[in-house]
C-alpha atoms as a PDB file:
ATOM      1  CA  UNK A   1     103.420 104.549  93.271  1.00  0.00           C
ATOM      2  CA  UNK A   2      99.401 104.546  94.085  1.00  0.00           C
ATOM      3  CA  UNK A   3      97.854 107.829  95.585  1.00  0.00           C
ATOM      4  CA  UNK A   4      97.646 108.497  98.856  1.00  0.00           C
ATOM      5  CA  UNK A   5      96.018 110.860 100.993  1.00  0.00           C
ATOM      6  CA  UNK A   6      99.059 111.930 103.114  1.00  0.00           C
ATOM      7  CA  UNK A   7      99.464 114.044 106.509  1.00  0.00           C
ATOM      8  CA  UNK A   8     101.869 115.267 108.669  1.00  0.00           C
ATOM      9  CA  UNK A   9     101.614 115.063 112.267  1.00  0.00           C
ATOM     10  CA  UNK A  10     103.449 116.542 115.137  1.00  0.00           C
ATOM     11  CA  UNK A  11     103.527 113.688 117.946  1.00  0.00           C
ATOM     12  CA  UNK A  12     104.463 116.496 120.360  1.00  0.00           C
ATOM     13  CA  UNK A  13     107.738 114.893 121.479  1.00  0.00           C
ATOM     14  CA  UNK A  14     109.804 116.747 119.043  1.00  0.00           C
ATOM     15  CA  UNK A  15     108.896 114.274 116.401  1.00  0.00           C
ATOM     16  CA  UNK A  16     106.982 115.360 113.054  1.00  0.00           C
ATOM     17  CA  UNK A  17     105.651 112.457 110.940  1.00  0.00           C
ATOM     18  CA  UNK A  18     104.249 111.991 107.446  1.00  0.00           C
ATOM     19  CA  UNK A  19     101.943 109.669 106.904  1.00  0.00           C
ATOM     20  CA  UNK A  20      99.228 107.660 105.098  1.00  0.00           C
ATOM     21  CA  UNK A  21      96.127 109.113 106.140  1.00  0.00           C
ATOM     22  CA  UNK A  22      94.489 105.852 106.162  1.00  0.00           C
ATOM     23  CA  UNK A  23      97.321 103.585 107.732  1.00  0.00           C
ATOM     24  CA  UNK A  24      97.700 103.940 111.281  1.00  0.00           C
ATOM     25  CA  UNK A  25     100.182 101.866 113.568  1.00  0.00           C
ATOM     26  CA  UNK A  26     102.230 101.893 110.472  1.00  0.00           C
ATOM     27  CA  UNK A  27     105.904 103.151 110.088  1.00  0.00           C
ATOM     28  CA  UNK A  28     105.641 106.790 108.990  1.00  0.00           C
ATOM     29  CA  UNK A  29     107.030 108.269 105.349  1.00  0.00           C
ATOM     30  CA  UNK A  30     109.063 110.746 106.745  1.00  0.00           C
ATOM     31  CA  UNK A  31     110.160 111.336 110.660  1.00  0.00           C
ATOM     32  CA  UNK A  32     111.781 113.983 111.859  1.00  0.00           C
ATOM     33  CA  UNK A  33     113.085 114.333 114.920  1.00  0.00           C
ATOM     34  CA  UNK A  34     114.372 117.969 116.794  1.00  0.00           C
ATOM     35  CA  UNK A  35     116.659 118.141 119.652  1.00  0.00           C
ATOM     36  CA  UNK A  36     114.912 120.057 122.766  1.00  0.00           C
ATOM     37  CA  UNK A  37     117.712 122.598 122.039  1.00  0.00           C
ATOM     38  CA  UNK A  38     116.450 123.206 118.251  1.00  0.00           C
ATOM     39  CA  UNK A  39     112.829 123.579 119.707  1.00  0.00           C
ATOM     40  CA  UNK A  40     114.302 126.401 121.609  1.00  0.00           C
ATOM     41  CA  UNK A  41     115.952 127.815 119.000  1.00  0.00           C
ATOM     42  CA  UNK A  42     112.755 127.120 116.602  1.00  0.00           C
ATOM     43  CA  UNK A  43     110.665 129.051 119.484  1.00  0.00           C
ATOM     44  CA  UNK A  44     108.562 125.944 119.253  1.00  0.00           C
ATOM     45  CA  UNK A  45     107.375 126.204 115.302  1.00  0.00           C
ATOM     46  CA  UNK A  46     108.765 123.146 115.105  1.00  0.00           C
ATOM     47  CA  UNK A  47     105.379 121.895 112.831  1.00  0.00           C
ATOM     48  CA  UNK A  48     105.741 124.887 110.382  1.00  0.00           C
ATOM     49  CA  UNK A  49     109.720 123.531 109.727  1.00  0.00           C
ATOM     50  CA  UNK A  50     109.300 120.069 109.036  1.00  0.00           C
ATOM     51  CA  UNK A  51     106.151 121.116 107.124  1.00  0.00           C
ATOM     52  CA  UNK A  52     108.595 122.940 104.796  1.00  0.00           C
ATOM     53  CA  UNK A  53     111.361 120.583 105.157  1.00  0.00           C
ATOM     54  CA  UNK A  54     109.002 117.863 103.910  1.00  0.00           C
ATOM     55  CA  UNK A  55     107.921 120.095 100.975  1.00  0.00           C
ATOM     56  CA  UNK A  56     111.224 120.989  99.850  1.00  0.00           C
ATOM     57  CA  UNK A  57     112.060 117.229  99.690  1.00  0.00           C
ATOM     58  CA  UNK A  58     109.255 116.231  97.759  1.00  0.00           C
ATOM     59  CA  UNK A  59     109.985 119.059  94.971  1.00  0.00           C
ATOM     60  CA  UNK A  60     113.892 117.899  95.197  1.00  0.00           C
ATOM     61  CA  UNK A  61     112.170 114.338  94.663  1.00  0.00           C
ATOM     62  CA  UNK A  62     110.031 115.546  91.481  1.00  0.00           C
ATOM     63  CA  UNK A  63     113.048 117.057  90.233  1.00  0.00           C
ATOM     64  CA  UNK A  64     115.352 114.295  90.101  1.00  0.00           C
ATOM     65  CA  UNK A  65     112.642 112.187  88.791  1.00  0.00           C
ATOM     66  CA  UNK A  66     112.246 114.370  86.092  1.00  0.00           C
ATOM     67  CA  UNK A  67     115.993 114.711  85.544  1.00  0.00           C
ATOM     68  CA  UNK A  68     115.868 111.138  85.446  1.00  0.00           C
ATOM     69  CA  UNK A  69     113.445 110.885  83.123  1.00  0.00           C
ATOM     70  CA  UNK A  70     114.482 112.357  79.972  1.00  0.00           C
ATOM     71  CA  UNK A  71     118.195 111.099  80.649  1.00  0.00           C
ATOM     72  CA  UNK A  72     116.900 108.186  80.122  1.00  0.00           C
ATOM     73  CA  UNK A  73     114.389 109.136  77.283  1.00  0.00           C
ATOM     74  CA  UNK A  74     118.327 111.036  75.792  1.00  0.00           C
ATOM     75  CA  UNK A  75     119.838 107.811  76.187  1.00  0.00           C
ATOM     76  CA  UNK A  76     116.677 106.000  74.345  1.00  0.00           C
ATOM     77  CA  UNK A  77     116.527 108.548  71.288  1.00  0.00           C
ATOM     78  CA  UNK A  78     120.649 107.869  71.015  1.00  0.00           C
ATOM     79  CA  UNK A  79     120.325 104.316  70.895  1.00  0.00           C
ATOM     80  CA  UNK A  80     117.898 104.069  68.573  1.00  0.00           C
ATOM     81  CA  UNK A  81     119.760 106.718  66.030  1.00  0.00           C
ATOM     82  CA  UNK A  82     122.664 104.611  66.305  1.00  0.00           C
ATOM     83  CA  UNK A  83     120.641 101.443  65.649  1.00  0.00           C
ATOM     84  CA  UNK A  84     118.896 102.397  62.627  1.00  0.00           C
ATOM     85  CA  UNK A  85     122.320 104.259  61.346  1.00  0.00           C
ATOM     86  CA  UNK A  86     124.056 101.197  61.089  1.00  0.00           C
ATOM     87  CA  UNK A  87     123.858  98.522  58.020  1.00  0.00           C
ATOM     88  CA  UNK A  88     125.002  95.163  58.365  1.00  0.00           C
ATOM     89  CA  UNK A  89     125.663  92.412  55.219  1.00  0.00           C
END
């Protein structure tokens, strides 16, 4: 995935975007939308919410990516041991 410059904007109808910084008109990232109800209940920080609901999903992200990662590298080092363990005639 290429770097972006990303940023998250509150469109003021409830909805919180993230976005390409560059790229407008284009379908957002990330939306989230909150009920006029959870606004209420948010007192209206509804920015300051999906700001850390869109952090904690980007760390979940890195984390399973990393998981990911050396599973596979495990998986890797295993074949190869059982690879160059074996002789054939």
């Amino acid at each position: 995935m290429t770097t972006a410059l990303l940023e998250i904007v509150d469109l003021g109808d409830g909805e919180v975007v993230l976005q390409r910084a560059e790229e407008e008109g284009v379908e957002p990232l990330v939306s989230i939308q909150f009920s006029a109800e959870a606004s209420v209940y948010l007192m209206e920080n509804n920015l300051e919410v999906a700001k850390a609901m869109i952090q904690a999903g980007i760390q979940a992200a890195a984390r399973l990516a990393e998981m990911s990662s050396v599973e596979v590298e495990a998986e890797s080092a295993e074949s190869k041991k059982v690879a160059g363990g074996r002789t054939v005639h």
